[in-house]
Structure formats: C-alpha cells, structure tokens
C-alpha atoms as a PDB file:
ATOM      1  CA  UNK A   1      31.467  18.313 -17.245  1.00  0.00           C
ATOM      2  CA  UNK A   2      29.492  19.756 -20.058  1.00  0.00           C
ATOM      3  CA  UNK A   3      28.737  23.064 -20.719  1.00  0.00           C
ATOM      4  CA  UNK A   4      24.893  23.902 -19.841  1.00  0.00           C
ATOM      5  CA  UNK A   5      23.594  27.250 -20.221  1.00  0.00           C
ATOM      6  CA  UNK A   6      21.291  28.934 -18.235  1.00  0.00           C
ATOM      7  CA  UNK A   7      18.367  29.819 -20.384  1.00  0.00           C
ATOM      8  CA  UNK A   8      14.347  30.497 -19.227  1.00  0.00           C
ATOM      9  CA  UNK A   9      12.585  27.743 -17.529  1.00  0.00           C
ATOM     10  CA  UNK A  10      10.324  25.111 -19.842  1.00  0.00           C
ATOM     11  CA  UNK A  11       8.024  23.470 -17.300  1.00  0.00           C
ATOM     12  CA  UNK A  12       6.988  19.569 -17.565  1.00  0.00           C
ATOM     13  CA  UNK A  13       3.397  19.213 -16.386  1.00  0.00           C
ATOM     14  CA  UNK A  14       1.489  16.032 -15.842  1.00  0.00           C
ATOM     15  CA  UNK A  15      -0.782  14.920 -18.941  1.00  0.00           C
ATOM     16  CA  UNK A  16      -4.741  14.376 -18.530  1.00  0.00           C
ATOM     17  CA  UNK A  17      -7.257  12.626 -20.300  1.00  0.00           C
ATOM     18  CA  UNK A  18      -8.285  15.939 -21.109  1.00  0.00           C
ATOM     19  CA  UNK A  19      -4.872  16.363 -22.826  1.00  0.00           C
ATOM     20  CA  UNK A  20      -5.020  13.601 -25.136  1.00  0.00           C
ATOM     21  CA  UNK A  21      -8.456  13.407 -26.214  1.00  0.00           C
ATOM     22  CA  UNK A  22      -8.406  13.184 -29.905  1.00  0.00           C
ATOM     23  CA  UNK A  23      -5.029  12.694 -30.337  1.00  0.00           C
ATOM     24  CA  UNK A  24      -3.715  10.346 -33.379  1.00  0.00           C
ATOM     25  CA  UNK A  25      -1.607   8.049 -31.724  1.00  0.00           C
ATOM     26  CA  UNK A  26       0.450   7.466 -34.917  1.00  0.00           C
ATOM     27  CA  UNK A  27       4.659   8.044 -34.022  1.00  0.00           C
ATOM     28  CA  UNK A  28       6.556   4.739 -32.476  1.00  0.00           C
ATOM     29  CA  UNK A  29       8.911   5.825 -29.504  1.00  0.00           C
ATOM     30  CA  UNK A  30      11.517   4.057 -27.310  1.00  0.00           C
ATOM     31  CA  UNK A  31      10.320   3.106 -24.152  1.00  0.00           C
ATOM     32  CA  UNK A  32      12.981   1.822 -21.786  1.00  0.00           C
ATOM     33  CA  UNK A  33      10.870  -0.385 -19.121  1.00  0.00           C
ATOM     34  CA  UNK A  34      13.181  -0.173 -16.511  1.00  0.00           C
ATOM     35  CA  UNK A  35      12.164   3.007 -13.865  1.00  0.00           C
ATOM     36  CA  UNK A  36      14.374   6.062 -13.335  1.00  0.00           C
ATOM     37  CA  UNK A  37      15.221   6.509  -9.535  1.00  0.00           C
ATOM     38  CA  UNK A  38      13.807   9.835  -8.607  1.00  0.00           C
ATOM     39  CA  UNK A  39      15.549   9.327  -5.302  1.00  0.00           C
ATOM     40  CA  UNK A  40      19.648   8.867  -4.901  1.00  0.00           C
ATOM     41  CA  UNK A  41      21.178   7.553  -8.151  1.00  0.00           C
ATOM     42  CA  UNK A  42      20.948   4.322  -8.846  1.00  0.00           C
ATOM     43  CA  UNK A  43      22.586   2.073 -11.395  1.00  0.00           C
ATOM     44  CA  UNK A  44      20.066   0.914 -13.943  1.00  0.00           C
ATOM     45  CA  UNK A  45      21.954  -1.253 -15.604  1.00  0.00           C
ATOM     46  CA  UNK A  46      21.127  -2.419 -19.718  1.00  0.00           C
ATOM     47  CA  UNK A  47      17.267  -1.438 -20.545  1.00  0.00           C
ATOM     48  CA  UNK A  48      15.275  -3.827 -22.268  1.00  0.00           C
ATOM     49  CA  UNK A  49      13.905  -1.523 -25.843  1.00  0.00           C
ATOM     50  CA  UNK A  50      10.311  -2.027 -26.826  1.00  0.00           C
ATOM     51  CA  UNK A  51       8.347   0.789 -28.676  1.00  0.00           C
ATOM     52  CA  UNK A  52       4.944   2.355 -27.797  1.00  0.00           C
ATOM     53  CA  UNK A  53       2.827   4.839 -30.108  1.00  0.00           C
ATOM     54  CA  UNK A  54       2.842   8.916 -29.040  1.00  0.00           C
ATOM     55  CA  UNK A  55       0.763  11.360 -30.690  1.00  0.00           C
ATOM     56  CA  UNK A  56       2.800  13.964 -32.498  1.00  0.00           C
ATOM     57  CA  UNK A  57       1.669  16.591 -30.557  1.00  0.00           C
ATOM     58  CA  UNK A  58       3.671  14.999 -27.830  1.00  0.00           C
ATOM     59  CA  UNK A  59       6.988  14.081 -29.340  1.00  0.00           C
ATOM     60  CA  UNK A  60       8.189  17.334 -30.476  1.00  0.00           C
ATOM     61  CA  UNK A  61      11.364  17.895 -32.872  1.00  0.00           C
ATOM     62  CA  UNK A  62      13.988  16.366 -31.102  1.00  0.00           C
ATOM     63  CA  UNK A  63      14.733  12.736 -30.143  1.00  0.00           C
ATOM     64  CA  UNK A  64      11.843  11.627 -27.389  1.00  0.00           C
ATOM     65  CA  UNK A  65      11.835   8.462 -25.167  1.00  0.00           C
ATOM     66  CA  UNK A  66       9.988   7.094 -22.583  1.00  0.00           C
ATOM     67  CA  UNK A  67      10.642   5.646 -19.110  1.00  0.00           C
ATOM     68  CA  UNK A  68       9.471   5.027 -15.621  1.00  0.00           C
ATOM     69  CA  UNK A  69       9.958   6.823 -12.560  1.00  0.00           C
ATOM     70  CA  UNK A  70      10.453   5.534  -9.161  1.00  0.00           C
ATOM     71  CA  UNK A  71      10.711   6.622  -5.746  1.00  0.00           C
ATOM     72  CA  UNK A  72       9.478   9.761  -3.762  1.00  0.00           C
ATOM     73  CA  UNK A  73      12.542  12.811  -4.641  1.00  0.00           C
ATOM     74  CA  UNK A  74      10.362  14.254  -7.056  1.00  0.00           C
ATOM     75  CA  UNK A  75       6.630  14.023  -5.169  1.00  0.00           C
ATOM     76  CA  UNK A  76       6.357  17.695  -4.692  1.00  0.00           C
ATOM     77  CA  UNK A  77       6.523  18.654  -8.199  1.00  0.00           C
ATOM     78  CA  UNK A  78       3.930  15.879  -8.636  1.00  0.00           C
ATOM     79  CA  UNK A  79       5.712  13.113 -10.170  1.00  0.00           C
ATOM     80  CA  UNK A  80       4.883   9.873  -8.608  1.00  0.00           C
ATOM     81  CA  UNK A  81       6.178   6.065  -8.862  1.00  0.00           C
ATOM     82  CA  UNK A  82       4.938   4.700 -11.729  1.00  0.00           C
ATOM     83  CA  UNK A  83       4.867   7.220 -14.178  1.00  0.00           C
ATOM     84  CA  UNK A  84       5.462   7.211 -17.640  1.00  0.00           C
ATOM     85  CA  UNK A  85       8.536  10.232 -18.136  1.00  0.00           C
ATOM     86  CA  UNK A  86       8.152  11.792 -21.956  1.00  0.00           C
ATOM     87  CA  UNK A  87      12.055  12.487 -22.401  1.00  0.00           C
ATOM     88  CA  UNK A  88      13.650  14.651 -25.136  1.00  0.00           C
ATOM     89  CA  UNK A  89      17.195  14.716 -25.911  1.00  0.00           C
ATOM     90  CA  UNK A  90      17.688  18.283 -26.230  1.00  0.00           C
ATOM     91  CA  UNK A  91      21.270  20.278 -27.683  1.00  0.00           C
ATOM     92  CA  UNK A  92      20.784  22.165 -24.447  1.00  0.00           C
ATOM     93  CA  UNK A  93      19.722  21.981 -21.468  1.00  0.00           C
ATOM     94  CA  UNK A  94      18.291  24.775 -19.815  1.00  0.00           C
ATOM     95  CA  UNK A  95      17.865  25.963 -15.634  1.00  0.00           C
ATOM     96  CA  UNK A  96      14.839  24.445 -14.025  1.00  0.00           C
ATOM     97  CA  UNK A  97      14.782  21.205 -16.788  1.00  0.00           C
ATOM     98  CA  UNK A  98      14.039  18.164 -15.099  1.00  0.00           C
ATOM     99  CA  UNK A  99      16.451  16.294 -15.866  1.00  0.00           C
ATOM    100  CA  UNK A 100      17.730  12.252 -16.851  1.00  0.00           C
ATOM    101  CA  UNK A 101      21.314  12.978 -15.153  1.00  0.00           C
ATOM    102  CA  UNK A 102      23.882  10.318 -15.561  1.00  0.00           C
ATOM    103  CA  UNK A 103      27.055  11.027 -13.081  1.00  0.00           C
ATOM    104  CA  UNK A 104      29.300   8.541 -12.634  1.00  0.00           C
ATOM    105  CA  UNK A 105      27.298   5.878 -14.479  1.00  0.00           C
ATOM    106  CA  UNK A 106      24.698   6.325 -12.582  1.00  0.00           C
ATOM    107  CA  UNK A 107      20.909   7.368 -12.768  1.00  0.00           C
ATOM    108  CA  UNK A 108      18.923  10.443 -11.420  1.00  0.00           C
ATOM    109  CA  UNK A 109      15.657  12.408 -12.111  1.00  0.00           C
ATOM    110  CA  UNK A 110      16.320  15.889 -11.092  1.00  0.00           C
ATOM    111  CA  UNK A 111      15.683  19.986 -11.537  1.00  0.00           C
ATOM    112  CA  UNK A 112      18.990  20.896 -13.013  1.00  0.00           C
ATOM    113  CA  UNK A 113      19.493  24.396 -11.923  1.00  0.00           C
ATOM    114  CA  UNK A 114      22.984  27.299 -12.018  1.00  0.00           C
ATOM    115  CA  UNK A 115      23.231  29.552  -9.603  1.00  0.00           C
ATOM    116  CA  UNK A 116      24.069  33.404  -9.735  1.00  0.00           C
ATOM    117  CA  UNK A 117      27.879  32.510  -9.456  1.00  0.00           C
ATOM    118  CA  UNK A 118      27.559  29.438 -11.891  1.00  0.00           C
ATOM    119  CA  UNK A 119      27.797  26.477  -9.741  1.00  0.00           C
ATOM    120  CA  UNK A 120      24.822  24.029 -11.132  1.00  0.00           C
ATOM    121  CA  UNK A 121      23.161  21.671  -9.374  1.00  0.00           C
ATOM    122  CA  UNK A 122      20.526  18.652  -9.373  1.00  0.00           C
ATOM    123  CA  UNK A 123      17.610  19.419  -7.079  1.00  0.00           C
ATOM    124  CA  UNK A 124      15.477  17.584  -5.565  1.00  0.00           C
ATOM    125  CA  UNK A 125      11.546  17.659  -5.041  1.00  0.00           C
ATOM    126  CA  UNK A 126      11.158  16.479  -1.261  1.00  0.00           C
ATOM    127  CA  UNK A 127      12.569  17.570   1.760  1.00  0.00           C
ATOM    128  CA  UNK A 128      14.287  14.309   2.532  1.00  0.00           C
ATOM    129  CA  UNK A 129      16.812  14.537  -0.678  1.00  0.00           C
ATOM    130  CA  UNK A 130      19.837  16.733  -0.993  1.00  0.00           C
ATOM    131  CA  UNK A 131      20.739  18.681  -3.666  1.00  0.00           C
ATOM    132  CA  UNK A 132      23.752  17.602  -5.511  1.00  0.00           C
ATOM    133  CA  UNK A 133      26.112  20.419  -6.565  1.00  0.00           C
ATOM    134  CA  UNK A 134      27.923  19.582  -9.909  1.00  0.00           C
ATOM    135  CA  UNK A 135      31.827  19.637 -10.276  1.00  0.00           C
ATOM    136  CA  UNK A 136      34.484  18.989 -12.732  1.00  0.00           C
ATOM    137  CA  UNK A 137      35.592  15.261 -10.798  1.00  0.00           C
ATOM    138  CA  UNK A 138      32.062  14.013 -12.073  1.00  0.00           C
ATOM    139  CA  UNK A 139      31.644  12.082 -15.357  1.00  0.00           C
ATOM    140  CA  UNK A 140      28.246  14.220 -16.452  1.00  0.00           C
ATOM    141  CA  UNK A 141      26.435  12.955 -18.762  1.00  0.00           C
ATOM    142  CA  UNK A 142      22.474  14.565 -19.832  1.00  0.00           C
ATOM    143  CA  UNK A 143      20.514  11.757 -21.187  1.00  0.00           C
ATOM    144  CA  UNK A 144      17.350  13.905 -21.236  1.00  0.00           C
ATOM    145  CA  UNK A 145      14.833  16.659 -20.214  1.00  0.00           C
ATOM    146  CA  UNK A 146      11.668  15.539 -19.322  1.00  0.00           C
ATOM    147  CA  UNK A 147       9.005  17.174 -21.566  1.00  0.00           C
ATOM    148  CA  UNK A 148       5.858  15.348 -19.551  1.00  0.00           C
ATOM    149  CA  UNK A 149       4.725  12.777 -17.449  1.00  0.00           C
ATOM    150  CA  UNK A 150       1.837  10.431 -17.868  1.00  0.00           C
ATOM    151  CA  UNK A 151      -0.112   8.593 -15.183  1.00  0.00           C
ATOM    152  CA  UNK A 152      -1.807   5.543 -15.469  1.00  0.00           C
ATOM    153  CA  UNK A 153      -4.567   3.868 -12.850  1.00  0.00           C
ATOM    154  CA  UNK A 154      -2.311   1.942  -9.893  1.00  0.00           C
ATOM    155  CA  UNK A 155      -2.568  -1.857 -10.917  1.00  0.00           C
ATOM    156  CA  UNK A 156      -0.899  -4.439  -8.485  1.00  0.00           C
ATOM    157  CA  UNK A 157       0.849  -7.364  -9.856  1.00  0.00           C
ATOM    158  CA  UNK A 158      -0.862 -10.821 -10.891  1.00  0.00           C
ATOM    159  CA  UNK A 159       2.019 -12.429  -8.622  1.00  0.00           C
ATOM    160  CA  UNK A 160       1.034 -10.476  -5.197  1.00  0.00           C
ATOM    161  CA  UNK A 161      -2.880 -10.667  -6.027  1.00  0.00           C
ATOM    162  CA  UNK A 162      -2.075 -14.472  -5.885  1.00  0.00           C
ATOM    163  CA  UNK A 163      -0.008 -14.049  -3.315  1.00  0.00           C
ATOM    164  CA  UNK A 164      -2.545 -12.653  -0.916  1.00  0.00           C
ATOM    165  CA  UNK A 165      -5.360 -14.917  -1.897  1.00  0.00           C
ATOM    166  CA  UNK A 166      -3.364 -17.545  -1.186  1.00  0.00           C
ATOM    167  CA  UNK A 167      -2.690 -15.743   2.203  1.00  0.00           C
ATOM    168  CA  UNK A 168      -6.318 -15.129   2.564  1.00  0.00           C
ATOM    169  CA  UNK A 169      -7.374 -18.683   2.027  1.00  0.00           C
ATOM    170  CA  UNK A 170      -5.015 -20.548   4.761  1.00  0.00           C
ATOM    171  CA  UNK A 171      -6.349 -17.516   7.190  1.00  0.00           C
ATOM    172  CA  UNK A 172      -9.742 -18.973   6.410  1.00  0.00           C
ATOM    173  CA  UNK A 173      -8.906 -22.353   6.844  1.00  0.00           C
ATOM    174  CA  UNK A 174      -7.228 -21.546  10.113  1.00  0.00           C
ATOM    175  CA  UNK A 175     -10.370 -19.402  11.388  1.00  0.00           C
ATOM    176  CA  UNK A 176     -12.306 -22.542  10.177  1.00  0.00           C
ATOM    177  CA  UNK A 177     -10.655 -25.205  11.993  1.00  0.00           C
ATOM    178  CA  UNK A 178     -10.897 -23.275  14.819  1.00  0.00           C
ATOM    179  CA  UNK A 179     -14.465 -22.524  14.723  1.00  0.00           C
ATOM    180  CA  UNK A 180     -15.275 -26.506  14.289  1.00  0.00           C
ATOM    181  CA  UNK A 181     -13.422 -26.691  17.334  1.00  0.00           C
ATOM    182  CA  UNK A 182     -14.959 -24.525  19.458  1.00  0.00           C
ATOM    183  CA  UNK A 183     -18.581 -25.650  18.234  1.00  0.00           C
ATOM    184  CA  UNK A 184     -17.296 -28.659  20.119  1.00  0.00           C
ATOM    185  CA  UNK A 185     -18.222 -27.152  23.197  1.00  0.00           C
ATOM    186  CA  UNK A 186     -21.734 -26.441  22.461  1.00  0.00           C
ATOM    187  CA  UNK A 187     -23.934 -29.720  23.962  1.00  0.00           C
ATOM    188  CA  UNK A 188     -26.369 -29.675  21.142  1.00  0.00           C
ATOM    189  CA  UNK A 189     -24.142 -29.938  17.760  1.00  0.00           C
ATOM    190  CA  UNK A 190     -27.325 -29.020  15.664  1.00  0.00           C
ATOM    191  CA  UNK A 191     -27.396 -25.856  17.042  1.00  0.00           C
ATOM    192  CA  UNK A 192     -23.194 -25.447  16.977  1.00  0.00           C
ATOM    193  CA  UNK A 193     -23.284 -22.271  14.492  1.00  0.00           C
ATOM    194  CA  UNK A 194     -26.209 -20.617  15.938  1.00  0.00           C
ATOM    195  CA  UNK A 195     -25.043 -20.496  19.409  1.00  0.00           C
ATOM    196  CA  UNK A 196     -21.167 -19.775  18.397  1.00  0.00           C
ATOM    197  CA  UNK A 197     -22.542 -17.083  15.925  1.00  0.00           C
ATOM    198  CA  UNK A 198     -24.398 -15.794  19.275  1.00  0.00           C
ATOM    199  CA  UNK A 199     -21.705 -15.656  21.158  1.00  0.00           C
ATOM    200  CA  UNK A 200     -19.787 -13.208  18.391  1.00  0.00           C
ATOM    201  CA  UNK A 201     -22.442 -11.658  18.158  1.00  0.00           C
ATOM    202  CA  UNK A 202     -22.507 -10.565  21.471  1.00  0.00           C
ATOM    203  CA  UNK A 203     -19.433 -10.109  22.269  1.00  0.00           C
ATOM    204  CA  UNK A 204     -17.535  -8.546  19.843  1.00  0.00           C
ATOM    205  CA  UNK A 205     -17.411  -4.580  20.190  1.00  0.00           C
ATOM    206  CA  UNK A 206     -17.087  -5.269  23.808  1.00  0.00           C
ATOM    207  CA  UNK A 207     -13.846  -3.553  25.272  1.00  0.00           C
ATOM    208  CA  UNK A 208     -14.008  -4.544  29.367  1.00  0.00           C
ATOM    209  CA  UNK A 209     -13.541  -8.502  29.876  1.00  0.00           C
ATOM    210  CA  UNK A 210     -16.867  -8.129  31.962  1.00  0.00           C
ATOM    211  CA  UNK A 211     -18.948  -6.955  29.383  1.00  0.00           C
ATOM    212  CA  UNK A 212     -17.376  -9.846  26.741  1.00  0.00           C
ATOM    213  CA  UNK A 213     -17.710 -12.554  29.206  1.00  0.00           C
ATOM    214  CA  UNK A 214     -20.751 -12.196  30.281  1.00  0.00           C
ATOM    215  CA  UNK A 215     -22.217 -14.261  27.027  1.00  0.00           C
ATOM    216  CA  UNK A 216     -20.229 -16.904  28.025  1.00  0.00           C
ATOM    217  CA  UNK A 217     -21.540 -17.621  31.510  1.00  0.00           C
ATOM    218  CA  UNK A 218     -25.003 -16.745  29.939  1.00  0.00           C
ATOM    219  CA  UNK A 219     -24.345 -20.188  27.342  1.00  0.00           C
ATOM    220  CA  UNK A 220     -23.300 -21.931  30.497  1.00  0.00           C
ATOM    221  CA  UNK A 221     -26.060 -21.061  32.479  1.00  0.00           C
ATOM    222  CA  UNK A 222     -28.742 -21.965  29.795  1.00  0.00           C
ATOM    223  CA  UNK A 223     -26.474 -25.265  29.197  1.00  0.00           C
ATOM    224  CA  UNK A 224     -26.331 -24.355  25.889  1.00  0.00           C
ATOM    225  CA  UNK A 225     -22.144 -24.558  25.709  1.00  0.00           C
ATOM    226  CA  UNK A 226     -19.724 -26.161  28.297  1.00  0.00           C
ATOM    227  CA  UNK A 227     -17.380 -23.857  29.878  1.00  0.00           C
ATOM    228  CA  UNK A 228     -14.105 -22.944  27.545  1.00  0.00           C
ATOM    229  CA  UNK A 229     -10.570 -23.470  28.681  1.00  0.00           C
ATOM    230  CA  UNK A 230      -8.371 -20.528  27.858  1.00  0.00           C
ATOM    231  CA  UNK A 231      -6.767 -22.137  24.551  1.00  0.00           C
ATOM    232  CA  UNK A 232     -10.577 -23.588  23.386  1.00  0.00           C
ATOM    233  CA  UNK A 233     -11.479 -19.459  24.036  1.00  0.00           C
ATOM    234  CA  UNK A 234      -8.599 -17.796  22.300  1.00  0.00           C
ATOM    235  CA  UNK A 235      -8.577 -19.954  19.612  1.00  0.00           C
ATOM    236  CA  UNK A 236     -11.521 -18.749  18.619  1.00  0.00           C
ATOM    237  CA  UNK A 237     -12.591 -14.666  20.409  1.00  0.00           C
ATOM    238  CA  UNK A 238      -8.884 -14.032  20.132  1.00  0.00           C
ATOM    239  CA  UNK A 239      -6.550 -13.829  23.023  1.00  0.00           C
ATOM    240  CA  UNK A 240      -6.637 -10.100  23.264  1.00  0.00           C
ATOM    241  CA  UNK A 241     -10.080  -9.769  23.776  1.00  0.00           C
ATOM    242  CA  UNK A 242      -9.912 -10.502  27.473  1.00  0.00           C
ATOM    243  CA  UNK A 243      -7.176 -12.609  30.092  1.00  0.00           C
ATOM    244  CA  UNK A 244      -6.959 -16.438  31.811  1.00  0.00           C
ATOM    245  CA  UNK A 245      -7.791 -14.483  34.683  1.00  0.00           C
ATOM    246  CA  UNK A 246     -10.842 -12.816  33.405  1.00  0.00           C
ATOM    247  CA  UNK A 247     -11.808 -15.706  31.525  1.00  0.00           C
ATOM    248  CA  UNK A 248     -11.548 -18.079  34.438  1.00  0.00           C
ATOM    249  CA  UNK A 249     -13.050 -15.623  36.980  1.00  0.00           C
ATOM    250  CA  UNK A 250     -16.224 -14.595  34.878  1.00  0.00           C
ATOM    251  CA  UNK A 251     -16.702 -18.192  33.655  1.00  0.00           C
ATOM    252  CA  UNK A 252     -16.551 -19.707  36.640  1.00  0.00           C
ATOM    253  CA  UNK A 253     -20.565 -21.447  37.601  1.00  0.00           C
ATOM    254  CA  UNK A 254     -19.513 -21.195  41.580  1.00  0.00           C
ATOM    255  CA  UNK A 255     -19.271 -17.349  41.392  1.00  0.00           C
ATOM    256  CA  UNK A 256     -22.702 -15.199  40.903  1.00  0.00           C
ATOM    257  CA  UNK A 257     -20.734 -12.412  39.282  1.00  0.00           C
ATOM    258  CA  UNK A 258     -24.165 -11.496  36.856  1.00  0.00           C
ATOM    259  CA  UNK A 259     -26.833 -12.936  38.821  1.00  0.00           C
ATOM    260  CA  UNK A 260     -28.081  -9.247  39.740  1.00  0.00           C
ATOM    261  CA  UNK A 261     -28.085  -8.002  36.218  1.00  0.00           C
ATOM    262  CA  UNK A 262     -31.209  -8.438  33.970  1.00  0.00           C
ATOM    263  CA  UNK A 263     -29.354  -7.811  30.968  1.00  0.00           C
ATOM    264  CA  UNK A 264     -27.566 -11.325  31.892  1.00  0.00           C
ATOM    265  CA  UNK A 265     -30.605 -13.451  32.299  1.00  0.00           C
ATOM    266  CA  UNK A 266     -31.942 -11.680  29.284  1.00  0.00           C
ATOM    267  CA  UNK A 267     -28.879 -13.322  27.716  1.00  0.00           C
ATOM    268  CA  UNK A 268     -29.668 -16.514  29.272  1.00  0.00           C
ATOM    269  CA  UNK A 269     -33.507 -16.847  28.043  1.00  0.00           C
ATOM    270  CA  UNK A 270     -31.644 -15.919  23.977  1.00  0.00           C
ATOM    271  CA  UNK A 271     -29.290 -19.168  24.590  1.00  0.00           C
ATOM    272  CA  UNK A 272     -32.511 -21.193  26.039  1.00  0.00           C
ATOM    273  CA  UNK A 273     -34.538 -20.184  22.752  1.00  0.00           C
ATOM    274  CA  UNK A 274     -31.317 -21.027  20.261  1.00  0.00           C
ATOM    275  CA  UNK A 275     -31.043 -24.933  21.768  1.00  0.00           C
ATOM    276  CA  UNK A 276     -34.914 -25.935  22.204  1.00  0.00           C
END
C-alpha cells in the first residue's frame, strides 16, 4: 500500500457558469468516457481516450483528466451522476482528497482520509455506503484527486426518447380503438364524439360509482347511447372507475335510482340537446 501523508485539506467544489465565463478554452485533456462508480467499486474495464479542451485556469501543473461519475456515494458532498470529474495526478495525496482509488483492480470515488492512529480510509458521502478502511492485503493504487466537478443540463438518450414515443403512440392507438368502439353504442353515429366526449366530461373527477354513473343512465334515458356491458364500459372509463355491480345496478332502465334528483334530468335535457 503506498505511503500517503496526511497533509491540510484541498477542497473540490462544483464549477458554475459563473466560473468559466471568459475562460480560453485552449489546453486538450484526456477524457475517459466511461463513469467512475461513486458507489461500491466497480470494474471499469479498458476506457475508450478522446480529448476535450480545458481552460488553463482549470488544469493546473500536474497531469489532469477527465471522467464521469456515477451513482449516489458521493450526493452529499454534491457530486451527482453525470458529472464531468476534473482529475489531477498528484505526487501526493493528501487527507480529505477525493479520491480515483483503484484496490484490487477495481474503481472508487472516495474522501481518502488517516486517522489519529494512522489507519486511512475511503469515505463515503451518503449514509447508505461504508467506509472502507485501507490495509496492507490491498493492491492500492491512486489514479487521481479530483480537483472539480462540472455539471451539465440532464439530457435523456435519443434511444429512450424513441423508445417512449413509440410507447406513447400504441397507447394512443389502443385508447383509439377503444373509443371507436364505444361510440358504437351511441344510436346517432353523427353525434358519436360529442356524446362520448359528454360522458368524460362528466364523469371523470367523480370518485363514488353513483356520482360516475349517473351520466350513463342520463344517455340512456335521453336515448342518446344504448346501455354498456361491463367490457364495452371499461374499455373505455377504465375498470377502476366503478364495479359490474355498480355498473349494472345504476345502469339498469327498470330501477329509478335518479329519478328524484334534478341534477339527473338536468343531465338528461344536455344528452337530448347533443342528438337533435
């Protein structure tokens, strides 16, 4: 295990726009697009090498690369998935560096920190980590200190953007098909979307299967829709909205379950008007 000597701490802090403004963005620097696991280590594996320009300002004297970062260890201190990690390979590293840790081949973002009796140890940001104490059975290896972190807007990937239009489309055609089904029950077809969008209308915001049902017998009463079997209903109002019970009870034209209720033949005269 190397030797690593505990010096004052150097603290990382998260770059603004503020920060760069003005900058010359004029020195190349490796950028490793592969992210660093800020949670348990994790085996990277080879790194694909492209360069991207830094300002001077940034890079400092020693050896600087860049990387991602992954995962939640590291939240509290503010460093998020998706970051861009400014890493310097330093002669020394230094307690309370945030360190690129290598151990055992594999990969780690941590606080490296020694204790009062020497022991030294990778530390987590997050509650939900461990801290890893350092012994001599390890193979160590320091690949950096991280010197800042950069963070971009979020952008999602092209492939799930496509992915859930594609998802959003077949819902639509779905809800489609079954809205030309249920306009199938409406005995004028001319008036099929103004008496279905009625119905939603409505009904929806409703929460007791009285109060959503009571549309329905209103389109049957004005003859303005036939009444719906259970499957012709949830197809298209959901099934959660109400029961077969409820639906079959309320529906049914032998019961008088709204005939006292103005609010019901007030719904009845709105269905009259939508089919003349």
């Amino acid at each position: 295990m190397p030797e690593l000597l505990f010096a004052k701490r150097i603290d990382a802090y998260l770059l603004n726009e503020a920060d760069i403004e003005g900058l010359e963005f004029n020195t190349p620097v490796p950028f490793y697009d592969t992210a660093v696991p800020c949670g348990n280590p994790t085996d990277l594996g080879d790194a694909p090498r492209i360069y991207i320009m830094m300002p001077d300002e940034l890079v400092g004297p020693y050896d600087t690369y860049c990387t991602r970062a992954t995962g939640d260890s590291m939240k509290n201190l503010d460093i998020m998935a998706g970051d861009t990690l400014v890493m310097e390979c330093v002669p020394e590293y230094r307690s309370h560096d945030i360190v690129l840790a290598e151990i055992d081949g594999e990969k780690t973002l941590k606080t490296y920190y020694m204790d009062e009796a020497g022991n030294q140890w990778l530390v987590p940001a997050n509650k939900k980590y461990k801290s890893i104490k350092l012994n001599s059975s390890m193979n160590i290896v320091f690949k950096g200190r991280m010197k800042h972190h950069i963070r971009r807007a979020p952008q999602d990937s092209l492939q799930h953007i496509l992915e859930s239009i594609e998802e959003a489309k077949e819902l639509m055609k779905k809800q489609g098909a079954q809205s030309e089904a249920f306009k199938m029950l409406v005995v004028k077809p001319e008036c099929a979307d103004k008496v279905v969008g009625r119905l939603h209308e409505l009904s929806d915001g409703k929460l007791k299967p009285r109060d959503i049902l009571m549309p329905f017998r209103a389109a049957m009463e004005a003859g303005a829709i036939r009444r719906p079997t259970w499957a012709e209903y949830g197809a298209e109002f959901g099934f959660k909205r109400s029961s077969k019970t409820s639906l079959s009870d309320y529906t049914d034209p032998t019961k008088n379950k709204f005939a006292d209720e103005p609010q019901f033949w007030e719904m009845v005269e709105d269905f009259l008007r939508l089919i003349r």
